[in-house]
N, C-alpha and C. Protein backbone atom coordinates (compact mmCIF):
# COMPACT_ATOMS: atom_id res chain seq x y z
N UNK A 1 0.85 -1.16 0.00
CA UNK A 1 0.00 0.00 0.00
C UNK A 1 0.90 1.24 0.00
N UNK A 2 0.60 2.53 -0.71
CA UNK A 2 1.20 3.56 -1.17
C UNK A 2 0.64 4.79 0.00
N UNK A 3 2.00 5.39 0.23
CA UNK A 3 1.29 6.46 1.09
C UNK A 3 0.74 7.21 0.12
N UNK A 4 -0.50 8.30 0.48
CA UNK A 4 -0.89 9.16 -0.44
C UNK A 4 -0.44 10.33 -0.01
N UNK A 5 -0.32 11.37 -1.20
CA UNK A 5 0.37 12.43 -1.42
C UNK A 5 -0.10 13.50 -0.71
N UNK A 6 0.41 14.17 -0.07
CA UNK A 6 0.25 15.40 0.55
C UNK A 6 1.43 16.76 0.67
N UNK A 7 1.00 17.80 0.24
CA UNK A 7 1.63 18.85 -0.11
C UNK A 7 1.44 20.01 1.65
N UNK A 8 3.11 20.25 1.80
CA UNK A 8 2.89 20.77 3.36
C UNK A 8 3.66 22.20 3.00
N UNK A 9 3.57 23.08 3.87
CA UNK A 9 4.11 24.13 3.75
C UNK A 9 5.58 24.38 4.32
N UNK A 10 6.36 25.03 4.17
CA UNK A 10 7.21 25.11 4.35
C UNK A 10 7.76 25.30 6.00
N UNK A 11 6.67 25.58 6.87
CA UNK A 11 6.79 25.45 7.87
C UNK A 11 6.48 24.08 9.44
N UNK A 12 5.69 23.84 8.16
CA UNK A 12 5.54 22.21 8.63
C UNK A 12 6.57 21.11 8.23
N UNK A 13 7.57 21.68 6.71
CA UNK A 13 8.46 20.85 6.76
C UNK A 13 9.48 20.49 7.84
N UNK A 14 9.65 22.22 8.01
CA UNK A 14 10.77 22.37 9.06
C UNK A 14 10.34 21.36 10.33
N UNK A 15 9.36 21.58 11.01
CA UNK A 15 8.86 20.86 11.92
C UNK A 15 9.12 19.39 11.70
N UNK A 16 8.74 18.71 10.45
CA UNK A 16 9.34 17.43 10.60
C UNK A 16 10.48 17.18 10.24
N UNK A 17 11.20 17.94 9.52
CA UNK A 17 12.90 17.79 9.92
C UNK A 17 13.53 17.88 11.41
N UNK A 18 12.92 18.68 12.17
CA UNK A 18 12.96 18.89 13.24
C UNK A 18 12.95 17.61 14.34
N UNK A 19 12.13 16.63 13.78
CA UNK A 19 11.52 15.23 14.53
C UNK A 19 12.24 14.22 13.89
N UNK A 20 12.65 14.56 12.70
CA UNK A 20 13.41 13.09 11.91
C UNK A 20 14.79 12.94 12.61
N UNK A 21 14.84 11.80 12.82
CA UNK A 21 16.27 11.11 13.21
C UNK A 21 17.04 10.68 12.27
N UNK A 22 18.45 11.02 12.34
CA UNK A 22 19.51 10.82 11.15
C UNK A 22 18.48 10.65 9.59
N UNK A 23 18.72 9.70 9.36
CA UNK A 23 18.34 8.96 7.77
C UNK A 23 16.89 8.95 7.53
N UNK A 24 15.95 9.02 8.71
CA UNK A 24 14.81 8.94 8.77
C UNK A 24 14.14 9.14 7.16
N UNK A 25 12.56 8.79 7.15
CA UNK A 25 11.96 9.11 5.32
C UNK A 25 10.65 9.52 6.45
N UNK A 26 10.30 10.73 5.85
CA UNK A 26 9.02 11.19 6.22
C UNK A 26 7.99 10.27 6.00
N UNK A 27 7.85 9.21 5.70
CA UNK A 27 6.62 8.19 5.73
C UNK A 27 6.96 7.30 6.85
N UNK A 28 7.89 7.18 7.38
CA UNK A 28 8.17 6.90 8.65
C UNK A 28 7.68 7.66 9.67
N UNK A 29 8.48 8.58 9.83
CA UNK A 29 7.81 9.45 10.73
C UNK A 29 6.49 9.86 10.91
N UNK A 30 5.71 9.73 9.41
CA UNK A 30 4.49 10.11 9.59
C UNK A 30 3.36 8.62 10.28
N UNK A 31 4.34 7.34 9.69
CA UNK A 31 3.83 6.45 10.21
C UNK A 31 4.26 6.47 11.93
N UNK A 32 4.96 6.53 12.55
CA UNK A 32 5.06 6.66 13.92
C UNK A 32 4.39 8.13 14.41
N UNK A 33 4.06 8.88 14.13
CA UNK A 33 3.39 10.46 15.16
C UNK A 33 1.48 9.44 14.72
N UNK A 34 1.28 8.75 13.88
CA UNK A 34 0.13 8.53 13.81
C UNK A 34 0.04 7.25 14.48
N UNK A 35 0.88 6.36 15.11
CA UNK A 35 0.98 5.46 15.82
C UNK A 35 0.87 5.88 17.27
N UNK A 36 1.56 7.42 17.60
CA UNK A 36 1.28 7.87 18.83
C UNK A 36 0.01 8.29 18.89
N UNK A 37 -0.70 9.32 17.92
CA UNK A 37 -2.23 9.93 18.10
C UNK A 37 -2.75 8.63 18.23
N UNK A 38 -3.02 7.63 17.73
CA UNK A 38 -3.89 6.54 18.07
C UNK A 38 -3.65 5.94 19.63
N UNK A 39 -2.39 5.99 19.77
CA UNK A 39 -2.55 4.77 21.36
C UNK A 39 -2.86 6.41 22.34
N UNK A 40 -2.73 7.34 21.97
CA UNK A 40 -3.39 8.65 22.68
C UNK A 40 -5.09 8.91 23.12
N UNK A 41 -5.27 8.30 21.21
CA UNK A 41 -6.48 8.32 21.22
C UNK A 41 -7.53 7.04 22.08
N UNK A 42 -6.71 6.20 21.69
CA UNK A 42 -6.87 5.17 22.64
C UNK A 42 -7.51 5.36 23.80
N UNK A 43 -6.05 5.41 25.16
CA UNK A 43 -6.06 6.16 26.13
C UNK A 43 -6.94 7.17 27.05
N UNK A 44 -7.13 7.85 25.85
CA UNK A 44 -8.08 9.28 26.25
C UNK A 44 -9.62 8.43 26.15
N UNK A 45 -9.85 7.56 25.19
CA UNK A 45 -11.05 6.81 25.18
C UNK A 45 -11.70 6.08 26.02
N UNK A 46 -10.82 4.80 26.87
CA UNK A 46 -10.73 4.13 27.85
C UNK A 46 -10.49 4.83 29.12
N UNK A 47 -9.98 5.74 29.40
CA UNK A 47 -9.86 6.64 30.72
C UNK A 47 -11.29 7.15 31.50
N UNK A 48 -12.13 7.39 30.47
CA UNK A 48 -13.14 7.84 30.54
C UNK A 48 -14.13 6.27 31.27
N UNK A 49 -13.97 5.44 31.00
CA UNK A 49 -14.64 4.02 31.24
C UNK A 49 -14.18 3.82 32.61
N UNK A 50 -13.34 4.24 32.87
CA UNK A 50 -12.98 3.61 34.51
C UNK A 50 -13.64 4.96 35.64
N UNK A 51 -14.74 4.70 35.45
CA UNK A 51 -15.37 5.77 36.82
C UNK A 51 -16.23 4.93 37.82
């Protein structure tokens, strides 16, 4: 499966240069920050269940 294309501004690049490690490929990175919003989202979902 193909990431799909998205066009960012020049200030959002910086930002993920900012987060990339050495060699890193921005489809990495974009695959891990969306690996964190989910177990976040997660989290924030189930938190609510324990009252």
């Amino acid at each position: 499966m193909s990431m799909p294309q998205v066009h960012l501004d020049d200030e959002t690049l910086a930002r993920l240069d900012n987060l990339r490690e050495e060699d890193e490929e921005y489809d990495e990175l974009i695959t891990e920050l969306i690996n964190i919003y989910e177990a976040n989202e997660m989290t924030l979902f189930h938190s609510g269940d324990e009252i």
